[in-house]
C-alpha atoms as a PDB file:
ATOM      1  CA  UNK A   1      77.365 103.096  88.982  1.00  0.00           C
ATOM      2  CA  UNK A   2      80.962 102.898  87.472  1.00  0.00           C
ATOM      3  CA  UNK A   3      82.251 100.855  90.195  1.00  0.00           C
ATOM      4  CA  UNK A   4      79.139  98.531  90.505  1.00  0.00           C
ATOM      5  CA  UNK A   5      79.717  97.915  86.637  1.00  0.00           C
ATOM      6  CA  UNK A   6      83.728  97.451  86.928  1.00  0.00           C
ATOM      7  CA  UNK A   7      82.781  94.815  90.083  1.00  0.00           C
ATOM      8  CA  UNK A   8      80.177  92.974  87.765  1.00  0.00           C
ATOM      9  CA  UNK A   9      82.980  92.973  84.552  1.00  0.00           C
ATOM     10  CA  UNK A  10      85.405  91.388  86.941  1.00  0.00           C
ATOM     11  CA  UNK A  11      82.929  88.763  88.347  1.00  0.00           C
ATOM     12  CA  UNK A  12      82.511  87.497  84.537  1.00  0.00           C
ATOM     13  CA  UNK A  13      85.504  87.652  83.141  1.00  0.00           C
ATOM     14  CA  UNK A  14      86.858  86.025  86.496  1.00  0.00           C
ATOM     15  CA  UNK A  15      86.029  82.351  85.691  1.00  0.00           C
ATOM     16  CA  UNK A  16      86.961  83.045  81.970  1.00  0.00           C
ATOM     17  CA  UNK A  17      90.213  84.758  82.564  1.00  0.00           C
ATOM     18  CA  UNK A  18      91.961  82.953  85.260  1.00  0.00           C
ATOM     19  CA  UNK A  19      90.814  78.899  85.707  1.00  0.00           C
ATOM     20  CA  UNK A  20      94.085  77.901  85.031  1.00  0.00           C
ATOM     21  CA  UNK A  21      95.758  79.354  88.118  1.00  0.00           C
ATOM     22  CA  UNK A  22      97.031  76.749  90.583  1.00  0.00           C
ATOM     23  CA  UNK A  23      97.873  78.952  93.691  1.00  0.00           C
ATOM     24  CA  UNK A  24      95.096  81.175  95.373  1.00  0.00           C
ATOM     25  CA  UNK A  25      97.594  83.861  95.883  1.00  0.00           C
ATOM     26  CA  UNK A  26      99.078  84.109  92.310  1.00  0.00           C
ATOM     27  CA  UNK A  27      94.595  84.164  91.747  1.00  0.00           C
ATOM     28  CA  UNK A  28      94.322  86.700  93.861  1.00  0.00           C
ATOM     29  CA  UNK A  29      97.215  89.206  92.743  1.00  0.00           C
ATOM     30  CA  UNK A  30      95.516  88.361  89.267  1.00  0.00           C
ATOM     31  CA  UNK A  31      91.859  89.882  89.915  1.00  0.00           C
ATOM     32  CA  UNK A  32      93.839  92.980  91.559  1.00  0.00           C
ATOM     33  CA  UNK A  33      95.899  93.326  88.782  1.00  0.00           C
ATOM     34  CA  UNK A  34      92.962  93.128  86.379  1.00  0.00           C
ATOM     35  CA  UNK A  35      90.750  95.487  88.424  1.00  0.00           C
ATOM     36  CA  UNK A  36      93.592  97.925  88.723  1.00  0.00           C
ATOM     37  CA  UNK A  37      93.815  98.071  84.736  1.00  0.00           C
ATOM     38  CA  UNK A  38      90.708  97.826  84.157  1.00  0.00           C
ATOM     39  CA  UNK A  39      90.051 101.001  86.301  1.00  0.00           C
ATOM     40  CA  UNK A  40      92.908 103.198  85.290  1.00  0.00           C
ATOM     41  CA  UNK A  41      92.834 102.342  81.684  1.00  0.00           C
ATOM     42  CA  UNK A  42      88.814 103.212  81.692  1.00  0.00           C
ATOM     43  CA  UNK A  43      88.359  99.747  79.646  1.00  0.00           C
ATOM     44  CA  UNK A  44      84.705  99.105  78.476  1.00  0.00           C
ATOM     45  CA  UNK A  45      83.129  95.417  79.069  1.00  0.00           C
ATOM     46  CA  UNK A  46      84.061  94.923  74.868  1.00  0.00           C
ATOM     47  CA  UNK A  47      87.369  96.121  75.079  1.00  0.00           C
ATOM     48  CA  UNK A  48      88.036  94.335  78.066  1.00  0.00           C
ATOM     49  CA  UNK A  49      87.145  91.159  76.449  1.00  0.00           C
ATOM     50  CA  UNK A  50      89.739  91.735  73.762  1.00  0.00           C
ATOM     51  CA  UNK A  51      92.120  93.348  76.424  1.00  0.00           C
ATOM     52  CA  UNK A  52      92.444  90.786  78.455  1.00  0.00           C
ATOM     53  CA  UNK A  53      94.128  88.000  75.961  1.00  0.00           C
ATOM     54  CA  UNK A  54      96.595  90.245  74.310  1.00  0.00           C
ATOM     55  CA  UNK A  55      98.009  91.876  77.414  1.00  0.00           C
ATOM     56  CA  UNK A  56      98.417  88.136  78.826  1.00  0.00           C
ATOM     57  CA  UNK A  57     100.304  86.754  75.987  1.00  0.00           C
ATOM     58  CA  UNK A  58     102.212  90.117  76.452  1.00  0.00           C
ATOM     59  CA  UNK A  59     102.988  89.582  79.641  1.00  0.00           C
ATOM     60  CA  UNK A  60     103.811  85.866  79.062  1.00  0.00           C
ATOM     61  CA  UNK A  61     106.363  86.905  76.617  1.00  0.00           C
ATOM     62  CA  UNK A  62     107.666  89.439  78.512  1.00  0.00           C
ATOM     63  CA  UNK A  63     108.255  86.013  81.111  1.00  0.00           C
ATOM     64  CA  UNK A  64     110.033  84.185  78.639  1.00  0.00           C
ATOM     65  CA  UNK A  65     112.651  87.370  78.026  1.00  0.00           C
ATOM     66  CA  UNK A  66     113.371  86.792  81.915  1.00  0.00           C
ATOM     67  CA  UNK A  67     113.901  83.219  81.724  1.00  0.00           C
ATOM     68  CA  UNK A  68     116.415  83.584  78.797  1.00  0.00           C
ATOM     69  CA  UNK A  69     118.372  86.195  79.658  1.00  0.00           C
ATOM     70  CA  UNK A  70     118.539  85.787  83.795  1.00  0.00           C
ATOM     71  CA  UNK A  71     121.841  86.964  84.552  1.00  0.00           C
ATOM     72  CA  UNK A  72     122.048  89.795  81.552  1.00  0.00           C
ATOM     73  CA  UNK A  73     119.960  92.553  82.609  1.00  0.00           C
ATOM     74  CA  UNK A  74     120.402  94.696  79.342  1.00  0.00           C
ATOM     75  CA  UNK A  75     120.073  91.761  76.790  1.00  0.00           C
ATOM     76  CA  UNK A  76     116.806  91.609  78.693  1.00  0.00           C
ATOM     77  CA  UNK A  77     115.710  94.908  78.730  1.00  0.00           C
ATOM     78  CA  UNK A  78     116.303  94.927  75.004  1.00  0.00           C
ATOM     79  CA  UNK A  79     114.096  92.144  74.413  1.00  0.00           C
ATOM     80  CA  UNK A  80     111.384  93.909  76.491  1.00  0.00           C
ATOM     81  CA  UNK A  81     111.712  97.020  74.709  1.00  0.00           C
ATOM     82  CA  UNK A  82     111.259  94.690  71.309  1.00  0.00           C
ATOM     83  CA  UNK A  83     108.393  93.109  73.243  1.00  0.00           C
ATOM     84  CA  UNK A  84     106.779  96.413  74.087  1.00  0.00           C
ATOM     85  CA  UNK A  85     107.275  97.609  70.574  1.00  0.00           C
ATOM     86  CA  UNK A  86     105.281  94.861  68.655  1.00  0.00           C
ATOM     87  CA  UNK A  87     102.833  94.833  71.182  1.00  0.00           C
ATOM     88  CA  UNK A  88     101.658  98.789  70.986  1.00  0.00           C
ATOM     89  CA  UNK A  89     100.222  97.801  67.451  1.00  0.00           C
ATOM     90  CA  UNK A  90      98.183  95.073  69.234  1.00  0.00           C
ATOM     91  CA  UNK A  91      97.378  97.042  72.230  1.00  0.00           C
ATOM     92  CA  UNK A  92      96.103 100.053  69.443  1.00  0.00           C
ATOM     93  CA  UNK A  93      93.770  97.744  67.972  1.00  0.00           C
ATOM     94  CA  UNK A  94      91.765  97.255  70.837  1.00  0.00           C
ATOM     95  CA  UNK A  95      92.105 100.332  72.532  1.00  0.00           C
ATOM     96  CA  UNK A  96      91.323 102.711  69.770  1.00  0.00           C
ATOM     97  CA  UNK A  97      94.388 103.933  67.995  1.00  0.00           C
ATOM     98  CA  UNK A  98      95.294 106.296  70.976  1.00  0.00           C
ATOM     99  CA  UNK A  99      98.809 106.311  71.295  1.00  0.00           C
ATOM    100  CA  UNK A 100      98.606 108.078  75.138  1.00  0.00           C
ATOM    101  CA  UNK A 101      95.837 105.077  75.846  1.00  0.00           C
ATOM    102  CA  UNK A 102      98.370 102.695  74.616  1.00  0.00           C
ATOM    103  CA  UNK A 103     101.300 104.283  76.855  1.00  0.00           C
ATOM    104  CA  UNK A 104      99.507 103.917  79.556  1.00  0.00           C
ATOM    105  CA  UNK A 105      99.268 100.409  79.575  1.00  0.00           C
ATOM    106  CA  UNK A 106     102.976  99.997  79.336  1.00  0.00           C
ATOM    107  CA  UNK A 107     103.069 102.697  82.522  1.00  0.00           C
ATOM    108  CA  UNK A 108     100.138 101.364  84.615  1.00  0.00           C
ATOM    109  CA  UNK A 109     101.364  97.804  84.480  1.00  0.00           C
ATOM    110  CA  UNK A 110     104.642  99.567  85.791  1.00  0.00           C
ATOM    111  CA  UNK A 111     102.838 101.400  88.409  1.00  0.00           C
ATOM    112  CA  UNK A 112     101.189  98.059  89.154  1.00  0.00           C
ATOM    113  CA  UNK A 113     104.610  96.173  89.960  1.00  0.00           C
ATOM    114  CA  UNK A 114     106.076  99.102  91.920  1.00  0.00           C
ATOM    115  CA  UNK A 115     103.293  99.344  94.151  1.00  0.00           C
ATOM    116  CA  UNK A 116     103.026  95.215  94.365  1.00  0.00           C
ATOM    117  CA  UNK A 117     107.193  95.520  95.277  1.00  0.00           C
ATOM    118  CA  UNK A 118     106.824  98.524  97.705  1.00  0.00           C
ATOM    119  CA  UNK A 119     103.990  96.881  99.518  1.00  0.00           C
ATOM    120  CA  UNK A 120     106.218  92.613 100.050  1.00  0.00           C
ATOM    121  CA  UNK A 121     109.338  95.182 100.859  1.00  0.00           C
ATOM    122  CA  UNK A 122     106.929  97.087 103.621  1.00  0.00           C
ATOM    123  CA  UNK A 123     105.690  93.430 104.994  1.00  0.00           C
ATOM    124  CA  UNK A 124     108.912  92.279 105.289  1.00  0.00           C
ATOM    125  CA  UNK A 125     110.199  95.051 106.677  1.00  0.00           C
ATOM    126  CA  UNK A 126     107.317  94.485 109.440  1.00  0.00           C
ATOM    127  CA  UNK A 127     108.163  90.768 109.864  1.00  0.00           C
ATOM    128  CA  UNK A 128     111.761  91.386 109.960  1.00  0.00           C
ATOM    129  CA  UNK A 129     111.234  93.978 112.611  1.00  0.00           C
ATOM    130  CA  UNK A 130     108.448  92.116 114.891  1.00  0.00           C
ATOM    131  CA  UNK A 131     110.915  89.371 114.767  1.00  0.00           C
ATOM    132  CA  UNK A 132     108.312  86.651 112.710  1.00  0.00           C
ATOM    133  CA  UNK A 133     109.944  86.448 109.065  1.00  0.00           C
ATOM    134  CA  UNK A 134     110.270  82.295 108.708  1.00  0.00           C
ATOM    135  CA  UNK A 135     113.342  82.715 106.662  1.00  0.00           C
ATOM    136  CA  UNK A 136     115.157  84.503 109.075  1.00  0.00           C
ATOM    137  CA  UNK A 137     114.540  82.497 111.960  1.00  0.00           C
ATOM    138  CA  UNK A 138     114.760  79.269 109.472  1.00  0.00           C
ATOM    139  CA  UNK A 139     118.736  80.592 108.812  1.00  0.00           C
ATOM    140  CA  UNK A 140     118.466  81.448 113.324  1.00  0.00           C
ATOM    141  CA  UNK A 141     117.966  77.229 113.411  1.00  0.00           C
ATOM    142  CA  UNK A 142     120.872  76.114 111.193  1.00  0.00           C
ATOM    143  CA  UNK A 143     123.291  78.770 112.659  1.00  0.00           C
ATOM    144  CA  UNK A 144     122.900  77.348 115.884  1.00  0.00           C
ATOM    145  CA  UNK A 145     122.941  74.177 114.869  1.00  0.00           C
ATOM    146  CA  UNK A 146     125.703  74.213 112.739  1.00  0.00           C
ATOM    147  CA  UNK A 147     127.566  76.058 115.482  1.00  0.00           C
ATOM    148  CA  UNK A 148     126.536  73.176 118.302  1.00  0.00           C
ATOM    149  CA  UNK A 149     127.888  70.708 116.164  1.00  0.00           C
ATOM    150  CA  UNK A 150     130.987  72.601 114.675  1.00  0.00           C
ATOM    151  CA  UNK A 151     131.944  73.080 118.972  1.00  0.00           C
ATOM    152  CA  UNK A 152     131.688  69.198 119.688  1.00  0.00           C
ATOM    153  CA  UNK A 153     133.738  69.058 116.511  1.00  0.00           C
ATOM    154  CA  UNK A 154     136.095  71.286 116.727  1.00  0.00           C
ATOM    155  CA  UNK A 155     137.173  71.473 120.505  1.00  0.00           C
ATOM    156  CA  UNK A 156     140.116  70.001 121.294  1.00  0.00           C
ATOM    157  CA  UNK A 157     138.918  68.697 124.453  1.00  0.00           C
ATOM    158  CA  UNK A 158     136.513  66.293 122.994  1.00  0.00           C
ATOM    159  CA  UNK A 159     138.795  64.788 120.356  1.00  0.00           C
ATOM    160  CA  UNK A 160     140.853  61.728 122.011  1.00  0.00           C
ATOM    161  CA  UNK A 161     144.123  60.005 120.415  1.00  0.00           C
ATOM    162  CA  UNK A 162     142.649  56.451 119.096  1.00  0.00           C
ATOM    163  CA  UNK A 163     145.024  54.869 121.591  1.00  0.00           C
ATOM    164  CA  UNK A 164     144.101  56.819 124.559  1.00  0.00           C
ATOM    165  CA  UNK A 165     141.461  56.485 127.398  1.00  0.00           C
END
C-alpha cells in the first residue's frame, strides 16, 4: 500500500514539479531523485507538496555556489555549508522540527549523488572496457588523423626545394 501511494504522489506531483525540464534524461534523473527522497525521508503527500519547492531552490542555490567559485573548492564548500545552514530552518518547517529528519535530507541527497557518480563511473568503466565509449574513440579519430597529416608534413622525403623537380 506504501509503495502504490508513493507511485501515485509521484504521478501528481510529476507534471507540477518538473515541466520545465528540456532534456528527457535530466527528467528522468529528476523523478528518481524525487522518489528516492520521497521514500527515505518517509514524506507524506502534504509535506511533499511543501518539500518539493524548498529543497529545489536549495539545490538551485547550492548551483549558483558552483558556478561562482569553480576553481576554489573551499570558498565553495563554505558557501555550501552557509547554504545548508539557512536552509535547515526551512527544511524544519516542513518536516516537523526534527533535527535527525532534517539531517537526513542533507545526507540522503548525498547518498543520492554518490550512488548517481558510482553508477556513470561503473558505465564508463564498461564502455571503456568493451571498447564503445564515443569520446575515446572520438580522440582514436583525431590521433590518427593528426598523425597522417603530421607524416606527409613532416617527412623529409615529401618536402622538395622550390627550385627542384
Amino acid at each position: 500500500m506504501k509503495k502504490i501511494f508513493t507511485l501515485l504522489l509521484f504521478v501528481c506531483f510529476h507534471g507540477y514539479f518538473c515541466p520545465a525540464q528540456t532534456s528527457s534524461g535530466n527528467n528522468r534523473l529528476e523523478v528518481v531523485k524525487m522518489g528516492y527522497m520521497t521514500r527515505e525521508l518517509n514524506l507524506t503527500p502534504d509535506e511533499a507538496q511543501r518539500f518539493w519547492p524548498v529543497y529545489n531552490n536549495y539545490q538551485s542555490e547550492i548551483r549558483e555556489a558552483r558556478s561562482q567559485y569553480p576553481d576554489d573548492e573551499v570558498a565553495f564548500e563554505r558557501k555550501v555549508v552557509e547554504i545548508k545552514e539557512r536552509y535547515k530552518g526551512n527544511f524544519k518547517k516542513v518536516l516537523g522540527n526534527d533535527n535527525q529528519r532534517v539531517n537526513r535530507v542533507y545526507t540522503t541527497d548525498k547518498q543520492f549523488n554518490n550512488a548517481l557518480r558510482n553508477e556513470l563511473r561503473n558505465r564508463q568503466q564498461t564502455q571503456q572496457s568493451q571498447g564503445n565509449h564515443p569520446a575515446q574513440n572520438q580522440f582514436q579519430r583525431q590521433d590518427k588523423t593528426n598523425n597522417s597529416n603530421n607524416r606527409s608534413n613532416t617527412n623529409p622525403g615529401n618536402k622538395r626545394k622550390p627550385n627542384q623537380r
